[in-house]
Protein backbone atom coordinates (compact mmCIF):
# COMPACT_ATOMS: atom_id res chain seq x y z
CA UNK A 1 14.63 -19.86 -7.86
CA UNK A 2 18.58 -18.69 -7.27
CA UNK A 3 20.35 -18.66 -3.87
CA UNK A 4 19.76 -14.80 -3.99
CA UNK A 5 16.17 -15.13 -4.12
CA UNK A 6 15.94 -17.86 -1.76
CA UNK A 7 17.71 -16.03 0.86
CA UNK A 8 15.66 -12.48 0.42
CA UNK A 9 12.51 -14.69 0.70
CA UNK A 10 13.89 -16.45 4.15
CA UNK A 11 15.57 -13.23 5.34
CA UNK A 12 13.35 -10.65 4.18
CA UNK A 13 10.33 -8.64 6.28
CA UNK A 14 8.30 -10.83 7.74
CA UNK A 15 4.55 -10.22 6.53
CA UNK A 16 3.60 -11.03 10.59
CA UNK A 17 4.69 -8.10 12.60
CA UNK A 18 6.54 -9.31 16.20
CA UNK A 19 4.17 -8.63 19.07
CA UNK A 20 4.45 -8.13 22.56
CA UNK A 21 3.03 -9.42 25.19
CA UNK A 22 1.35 -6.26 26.50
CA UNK A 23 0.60 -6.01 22.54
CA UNK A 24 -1.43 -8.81 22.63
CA UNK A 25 -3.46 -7.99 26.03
CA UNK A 26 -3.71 -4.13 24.50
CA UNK A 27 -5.36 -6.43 21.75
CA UNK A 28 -7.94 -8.67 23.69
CA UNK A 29 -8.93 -5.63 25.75
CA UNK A 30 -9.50 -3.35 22.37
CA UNK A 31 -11.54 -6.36 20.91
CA UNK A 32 -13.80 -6.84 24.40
CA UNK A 33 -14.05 -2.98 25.06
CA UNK A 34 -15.38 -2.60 21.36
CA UNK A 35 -17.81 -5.22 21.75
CA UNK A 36 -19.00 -3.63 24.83
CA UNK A 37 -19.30 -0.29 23.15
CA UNK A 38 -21.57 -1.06 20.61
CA UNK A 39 -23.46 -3.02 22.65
CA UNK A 40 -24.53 -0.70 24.63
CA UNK A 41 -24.93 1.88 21.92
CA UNK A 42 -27.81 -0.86 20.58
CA UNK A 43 -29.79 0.14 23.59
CA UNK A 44 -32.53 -2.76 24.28
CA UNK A 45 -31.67 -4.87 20.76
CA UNK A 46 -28.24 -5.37 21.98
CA UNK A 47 -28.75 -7.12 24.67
CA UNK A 48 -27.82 -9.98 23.43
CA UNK A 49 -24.65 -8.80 22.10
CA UNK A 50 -23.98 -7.48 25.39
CA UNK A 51 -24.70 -10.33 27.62
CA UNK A 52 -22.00 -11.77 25.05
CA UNK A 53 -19.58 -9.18 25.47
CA UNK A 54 -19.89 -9.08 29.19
CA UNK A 55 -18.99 -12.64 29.52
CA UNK A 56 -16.04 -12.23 27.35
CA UNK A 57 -14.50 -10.00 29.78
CA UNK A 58 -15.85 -11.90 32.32
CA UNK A 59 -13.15 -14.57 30.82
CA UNK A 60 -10.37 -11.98 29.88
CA UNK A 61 -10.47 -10.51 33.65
CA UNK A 62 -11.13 -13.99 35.20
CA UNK A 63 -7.51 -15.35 33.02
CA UNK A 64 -5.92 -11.91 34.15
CA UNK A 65 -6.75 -12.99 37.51
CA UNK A 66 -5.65 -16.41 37.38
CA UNK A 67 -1.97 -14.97 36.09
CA UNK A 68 -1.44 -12.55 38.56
CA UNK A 69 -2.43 -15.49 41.24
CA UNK A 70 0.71 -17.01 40.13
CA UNK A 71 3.73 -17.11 42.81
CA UNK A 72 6.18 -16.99 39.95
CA UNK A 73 4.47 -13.85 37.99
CA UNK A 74 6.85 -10.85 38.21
CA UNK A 75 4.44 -8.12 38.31
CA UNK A 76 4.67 -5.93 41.59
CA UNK A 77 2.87 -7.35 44.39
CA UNK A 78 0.42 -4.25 44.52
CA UNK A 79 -0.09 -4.18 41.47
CA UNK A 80 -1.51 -8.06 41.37
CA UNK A 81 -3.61 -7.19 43.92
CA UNK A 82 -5.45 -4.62 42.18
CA UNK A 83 -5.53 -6.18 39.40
CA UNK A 84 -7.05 -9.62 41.19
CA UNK A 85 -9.30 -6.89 42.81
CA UNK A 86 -10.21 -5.20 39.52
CA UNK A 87 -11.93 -9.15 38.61
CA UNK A 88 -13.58 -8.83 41.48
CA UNK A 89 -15.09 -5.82 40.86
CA UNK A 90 -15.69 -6.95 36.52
CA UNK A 91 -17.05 -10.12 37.94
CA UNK A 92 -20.02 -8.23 40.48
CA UNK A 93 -20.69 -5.57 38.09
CA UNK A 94 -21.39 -7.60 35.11
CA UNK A 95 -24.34 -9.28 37.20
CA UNK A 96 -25.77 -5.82 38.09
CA UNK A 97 -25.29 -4.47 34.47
CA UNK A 98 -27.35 -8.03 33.10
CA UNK A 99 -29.83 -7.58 36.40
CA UNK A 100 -30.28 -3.82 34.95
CA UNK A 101 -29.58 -2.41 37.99
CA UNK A 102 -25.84 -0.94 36.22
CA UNK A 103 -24.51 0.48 33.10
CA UNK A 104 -21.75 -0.90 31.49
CA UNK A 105 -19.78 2.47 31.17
CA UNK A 106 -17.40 1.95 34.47
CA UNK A 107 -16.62 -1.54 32.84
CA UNK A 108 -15.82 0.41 29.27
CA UNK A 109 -14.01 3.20 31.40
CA UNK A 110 -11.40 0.88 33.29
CA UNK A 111 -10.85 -1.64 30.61
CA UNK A 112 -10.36 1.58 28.77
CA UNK A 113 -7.81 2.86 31.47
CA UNK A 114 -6.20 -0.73 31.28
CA UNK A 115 -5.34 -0.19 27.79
CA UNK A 116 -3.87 3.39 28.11
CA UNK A 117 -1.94 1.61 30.50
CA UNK A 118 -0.47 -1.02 28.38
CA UNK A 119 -0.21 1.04 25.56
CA UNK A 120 2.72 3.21 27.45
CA UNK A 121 5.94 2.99 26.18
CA UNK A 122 4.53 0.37 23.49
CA UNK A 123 6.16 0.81 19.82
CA UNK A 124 3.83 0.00 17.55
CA UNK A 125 4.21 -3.37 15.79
């Protein structure tokens, strides 16, 4: 291999596109939110596959929490707090959608509205 070949292969487009951080959360959201979906759309026979998805965003909104609990992060103050309160909320309704006493929809609906949200002003990678 020449120098000029080297240095196309070492400078050229990367084959992993650069992504952001809101990117990545857009990401984990889409994945959970999906999950959720066709869960539910299983009816009865996905229960399973829901209790699964459930705790998965269990995990995603309980890690959301946890960051937004940090002094240093830079998000608005207000805008922690309803996020922290948004867990809250994730964390009580996923027992009464597993008790049967909920659907999931309000959980697909603002993980849904989370994801419009990050996916403002985001180029695509």
């Amino acid at each position: 291999m020449n120098a000029f070949s080297m240095a196309r292969t070492a400078y050229g487009a990367g084959s992993t596109p650069v992504r952001t951080e809101r990117g990545i959360e857009y990401e984990a959201f889409a994945r959970v939110t999906g999950r959720l979906r066709g869960a539910v759309n299983l009816g009865r026979q996905g229960f399973a596959q829901l209790a699964e998805a459930l705790h998965d965003n269990r995990m995603l909104w309980t890690t959301l929490a946890g960051c937004v609990a940090d002094p240093e992060n830079r998000l608005p103050e207000a805008l922690r707090a309803r996020i922290f309160y948004l867990q809250e909320f994730t964390d009580h309704h996923s027992a009464r959608v597993l008790d049967g006493t909920a659907s999931a929809d309000a959980l697909i609906d603002i993980n849904t509205a989370i994801m419009r949200g990050l996916n403002q002003g985001e180029q695509p990678t």
